[in-house]
C-alpha atoms as a PDB file:
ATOM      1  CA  UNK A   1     -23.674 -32.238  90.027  1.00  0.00           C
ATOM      2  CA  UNK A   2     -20.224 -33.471  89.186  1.00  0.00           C
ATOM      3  CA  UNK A   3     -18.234 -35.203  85.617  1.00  0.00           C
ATOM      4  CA  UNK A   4     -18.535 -38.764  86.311  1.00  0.00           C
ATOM      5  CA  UNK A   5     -16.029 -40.614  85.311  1.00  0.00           C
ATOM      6  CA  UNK A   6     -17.348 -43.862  83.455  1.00  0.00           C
ATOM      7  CA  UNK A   7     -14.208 -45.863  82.636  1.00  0.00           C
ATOM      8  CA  UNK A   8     -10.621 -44.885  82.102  1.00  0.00           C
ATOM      9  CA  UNK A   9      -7.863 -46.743  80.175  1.00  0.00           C
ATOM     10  CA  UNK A  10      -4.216 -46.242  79.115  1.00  0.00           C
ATOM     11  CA  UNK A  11      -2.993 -47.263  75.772  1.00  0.00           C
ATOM     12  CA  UNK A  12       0.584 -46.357  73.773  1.00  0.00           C
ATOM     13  CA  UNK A  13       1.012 -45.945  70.189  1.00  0.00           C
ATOM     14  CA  UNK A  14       3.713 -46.194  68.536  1.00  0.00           C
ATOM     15  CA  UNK A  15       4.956 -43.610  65.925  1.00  0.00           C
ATOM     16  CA  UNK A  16       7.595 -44.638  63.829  1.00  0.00           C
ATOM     17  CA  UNK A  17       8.615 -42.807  60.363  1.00  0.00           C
ATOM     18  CA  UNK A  18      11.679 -41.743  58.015  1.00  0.00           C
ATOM     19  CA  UNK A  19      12.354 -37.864  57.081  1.00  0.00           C
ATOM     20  CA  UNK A  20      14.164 -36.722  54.726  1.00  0.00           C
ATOM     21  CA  UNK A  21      16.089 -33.766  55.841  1.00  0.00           C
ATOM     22  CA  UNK A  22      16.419 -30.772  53.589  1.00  0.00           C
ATOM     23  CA  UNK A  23      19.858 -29.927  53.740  1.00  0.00           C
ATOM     24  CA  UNK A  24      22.423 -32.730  54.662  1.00  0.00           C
ATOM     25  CA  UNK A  25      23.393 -33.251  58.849  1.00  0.00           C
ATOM     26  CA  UNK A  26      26.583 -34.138  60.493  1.00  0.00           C
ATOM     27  CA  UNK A  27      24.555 -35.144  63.260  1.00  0.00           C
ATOM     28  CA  UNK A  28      21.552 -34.688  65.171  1.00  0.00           C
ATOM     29  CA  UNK A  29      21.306 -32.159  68.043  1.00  0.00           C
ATOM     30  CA  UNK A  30      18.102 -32.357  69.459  1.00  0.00           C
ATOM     31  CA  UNK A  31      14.339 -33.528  68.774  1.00  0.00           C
ATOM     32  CA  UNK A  32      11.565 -31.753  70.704  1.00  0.00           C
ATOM     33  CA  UNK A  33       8.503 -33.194  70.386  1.00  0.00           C
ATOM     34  CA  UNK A  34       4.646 -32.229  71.407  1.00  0.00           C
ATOM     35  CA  UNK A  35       0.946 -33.879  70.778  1.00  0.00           C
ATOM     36  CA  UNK A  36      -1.066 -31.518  68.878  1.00  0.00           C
ATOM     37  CA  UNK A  37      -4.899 -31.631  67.460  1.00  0.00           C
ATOM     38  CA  UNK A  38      -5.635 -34.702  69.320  1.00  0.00           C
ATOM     39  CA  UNK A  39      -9.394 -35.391  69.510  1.00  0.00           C
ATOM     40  CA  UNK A  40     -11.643 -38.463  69.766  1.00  0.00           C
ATOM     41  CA  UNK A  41     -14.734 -40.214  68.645  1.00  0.00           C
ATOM     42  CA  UNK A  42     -16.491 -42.416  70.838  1.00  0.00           C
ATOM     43  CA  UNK A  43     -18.368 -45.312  69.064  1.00  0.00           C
ATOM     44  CA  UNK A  44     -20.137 -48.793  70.802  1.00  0.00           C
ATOM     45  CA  UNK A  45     -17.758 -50.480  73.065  1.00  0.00           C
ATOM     46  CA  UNK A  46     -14.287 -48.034  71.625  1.00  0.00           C
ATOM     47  CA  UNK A  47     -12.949 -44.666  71.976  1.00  0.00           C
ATOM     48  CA  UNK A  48     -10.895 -43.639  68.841  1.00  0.00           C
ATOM     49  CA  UNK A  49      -8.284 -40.685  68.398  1.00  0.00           C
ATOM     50  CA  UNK A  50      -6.364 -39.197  66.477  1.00  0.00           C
ATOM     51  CA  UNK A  51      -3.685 -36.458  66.485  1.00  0.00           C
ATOM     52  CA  UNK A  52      -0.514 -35.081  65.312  1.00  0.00           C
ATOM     53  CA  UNK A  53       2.703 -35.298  66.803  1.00  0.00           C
ATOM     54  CA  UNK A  54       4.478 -32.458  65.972  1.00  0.00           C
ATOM     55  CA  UNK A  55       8.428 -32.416  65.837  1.00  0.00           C
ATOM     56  CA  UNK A  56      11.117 -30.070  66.097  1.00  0.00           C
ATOM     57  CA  UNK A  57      14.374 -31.624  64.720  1.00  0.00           C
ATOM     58  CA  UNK A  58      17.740 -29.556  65.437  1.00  0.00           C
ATOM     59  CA  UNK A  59      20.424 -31.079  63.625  1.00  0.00           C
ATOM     60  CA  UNK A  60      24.047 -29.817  62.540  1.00  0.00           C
ATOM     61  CA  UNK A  61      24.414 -29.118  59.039  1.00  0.00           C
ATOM     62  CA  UNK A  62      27.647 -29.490  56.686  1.00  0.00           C
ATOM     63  CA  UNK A  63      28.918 -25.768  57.366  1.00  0.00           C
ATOM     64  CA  UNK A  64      29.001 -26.589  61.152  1.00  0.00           C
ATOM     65  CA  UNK A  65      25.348 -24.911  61.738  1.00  0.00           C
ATOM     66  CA  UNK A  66      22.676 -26.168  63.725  1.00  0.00           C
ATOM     67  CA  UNK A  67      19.608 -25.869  61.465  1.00  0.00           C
ATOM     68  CA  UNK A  68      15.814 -26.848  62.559  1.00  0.00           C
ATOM     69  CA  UNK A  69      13.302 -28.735  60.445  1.00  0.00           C
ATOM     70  CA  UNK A  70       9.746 -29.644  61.764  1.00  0.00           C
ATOM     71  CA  UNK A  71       7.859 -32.343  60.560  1.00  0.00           C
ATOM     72  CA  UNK A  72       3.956 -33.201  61.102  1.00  0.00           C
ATOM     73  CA  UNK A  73       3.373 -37.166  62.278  1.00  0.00           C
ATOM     74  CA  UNK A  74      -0.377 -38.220  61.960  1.00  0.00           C
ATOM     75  CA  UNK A  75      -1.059 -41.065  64.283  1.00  0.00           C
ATOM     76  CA  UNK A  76      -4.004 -43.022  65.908  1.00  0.00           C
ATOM     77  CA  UNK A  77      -5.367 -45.510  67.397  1.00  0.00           C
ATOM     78  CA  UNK A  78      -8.264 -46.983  69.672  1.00  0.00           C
ATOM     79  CA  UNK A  79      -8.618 -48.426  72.900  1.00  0.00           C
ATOM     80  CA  UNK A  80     -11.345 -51.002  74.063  1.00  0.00           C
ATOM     81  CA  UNK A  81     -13.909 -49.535  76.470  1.00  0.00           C
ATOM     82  CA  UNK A  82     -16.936 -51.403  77.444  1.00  0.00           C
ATOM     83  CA  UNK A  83     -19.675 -48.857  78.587  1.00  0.00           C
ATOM     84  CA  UNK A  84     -18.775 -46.711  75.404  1.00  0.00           C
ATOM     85  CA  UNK A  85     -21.271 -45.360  74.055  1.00  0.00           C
ATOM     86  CA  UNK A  86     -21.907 -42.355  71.224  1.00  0.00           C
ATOM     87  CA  UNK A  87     -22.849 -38.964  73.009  1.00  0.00           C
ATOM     88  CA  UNK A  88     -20.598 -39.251  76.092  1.00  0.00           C
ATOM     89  CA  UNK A  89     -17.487 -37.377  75.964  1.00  0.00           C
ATOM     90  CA  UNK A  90     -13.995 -38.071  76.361  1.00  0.00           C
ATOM     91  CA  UNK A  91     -11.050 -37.026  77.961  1.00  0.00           C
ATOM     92  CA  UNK A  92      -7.562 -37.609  76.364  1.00  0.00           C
ATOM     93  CA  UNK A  93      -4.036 -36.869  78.264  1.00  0.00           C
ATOM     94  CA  UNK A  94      -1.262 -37.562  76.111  1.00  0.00           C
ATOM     95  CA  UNK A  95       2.382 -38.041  77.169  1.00  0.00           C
ATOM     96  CA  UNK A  96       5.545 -38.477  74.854  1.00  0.00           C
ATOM     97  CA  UNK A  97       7.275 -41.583  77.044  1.00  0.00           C
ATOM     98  CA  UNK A  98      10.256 -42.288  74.214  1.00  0.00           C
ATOM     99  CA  UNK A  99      12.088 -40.767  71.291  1.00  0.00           C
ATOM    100  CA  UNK A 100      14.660 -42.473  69.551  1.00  0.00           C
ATOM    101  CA  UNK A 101      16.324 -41.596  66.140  1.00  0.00           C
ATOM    102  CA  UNK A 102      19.180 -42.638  63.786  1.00  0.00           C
ATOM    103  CA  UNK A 103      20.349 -40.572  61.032  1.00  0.00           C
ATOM    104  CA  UNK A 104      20.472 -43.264  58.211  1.00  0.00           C
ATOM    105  CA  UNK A 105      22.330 -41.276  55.632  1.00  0.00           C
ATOM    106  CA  UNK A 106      23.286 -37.249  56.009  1.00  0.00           C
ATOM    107  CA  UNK A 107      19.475 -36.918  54.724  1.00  0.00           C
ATOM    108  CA  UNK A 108      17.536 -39.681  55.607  1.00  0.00           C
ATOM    109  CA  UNK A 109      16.335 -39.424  59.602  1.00  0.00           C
ATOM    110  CA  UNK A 110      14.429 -42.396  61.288  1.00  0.00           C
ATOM    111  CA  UNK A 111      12.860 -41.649  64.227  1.00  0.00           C
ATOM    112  CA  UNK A 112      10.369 -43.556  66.972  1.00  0.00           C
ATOM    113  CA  UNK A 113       8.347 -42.141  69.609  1.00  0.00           C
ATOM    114  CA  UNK A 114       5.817 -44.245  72.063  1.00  0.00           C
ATOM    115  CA  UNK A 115       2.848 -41.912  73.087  1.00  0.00           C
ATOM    116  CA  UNK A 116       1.237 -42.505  75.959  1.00  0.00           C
ATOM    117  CA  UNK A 117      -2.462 -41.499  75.752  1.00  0.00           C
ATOM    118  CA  UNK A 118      -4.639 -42.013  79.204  1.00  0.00           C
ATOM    119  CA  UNK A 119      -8.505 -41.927  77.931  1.00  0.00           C
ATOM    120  CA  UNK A 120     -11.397 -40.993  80.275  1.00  0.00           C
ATOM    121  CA  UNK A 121     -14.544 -42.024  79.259  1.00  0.00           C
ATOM    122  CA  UNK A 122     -16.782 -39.108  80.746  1.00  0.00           C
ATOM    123  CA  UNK A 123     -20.724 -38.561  81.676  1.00  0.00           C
ATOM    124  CA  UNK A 124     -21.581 -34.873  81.662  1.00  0.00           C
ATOM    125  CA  UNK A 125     -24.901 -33.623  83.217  1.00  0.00           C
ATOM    126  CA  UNK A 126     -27.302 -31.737  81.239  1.00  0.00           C
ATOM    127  CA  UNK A 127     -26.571 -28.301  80.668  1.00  0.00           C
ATOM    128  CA  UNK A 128     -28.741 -25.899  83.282  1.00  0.00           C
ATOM    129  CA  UNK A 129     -29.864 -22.433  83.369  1.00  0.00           C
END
């Protein structure tokens, strides 16, 4: 006996806040960026999640340095499935698609990142000894 796989879906979120940098920046270097925590709940009809998208910002400060802040998004979001119901499990595969950012001021950061989250909607067989 196999996972069967009940229903599947593909939904993006969008992530979109303002940091404020603790030491001033020329200009940004680099953002790195990776899903963390993500988890779901499964409820009549929807799958909901939730998770944190963790960032990495490298940036060059006033004295010429390149300095690193990270920063701790919370995001979620839901996604329609029919045959959902409470007890089955799910599956969630994030993937960052886009990151964007523009250094409003030397220490206010805006930055906007689409997730892309493919959910699996799984039936597990009973457990056996």
């Amino acid at each position: 006996m196999g996972i069967n796989v009940i229903a599947e879906a593909r939904v993006q979120v969008l992530v979109e806040d303002t940091i404020t940098l603790f030491t001033p920046a020329l200009k940004i270097d680099e953002i790195r960026a990776v899903i963390q925590n993500l988890r779901c709940h499964i409820i009549p009809g929807k799958v909901i999640f939730q998770g944190i998208l963790h960032k990495q910002i490298f940036f060059v400060n006033e004295d010429n340095v390149v300095v690193h802040q990270g920063v701790d998004i919370p995001f979620s979001g839901f996604v329609d499935l029919a045959p959902a119901e409470p007890g089955q499990c799910c599956q969630l595969t994030p993937v960052i698609e886009f990151i964007d950012f523009q250094l409003l001021s030397p220490t206010s950061l805006r930055e906007v990142t689409v997730i892309g989250i493919n959910v699996r909607l799984l039936d597990l067989p009973p457990f056996e000894n």
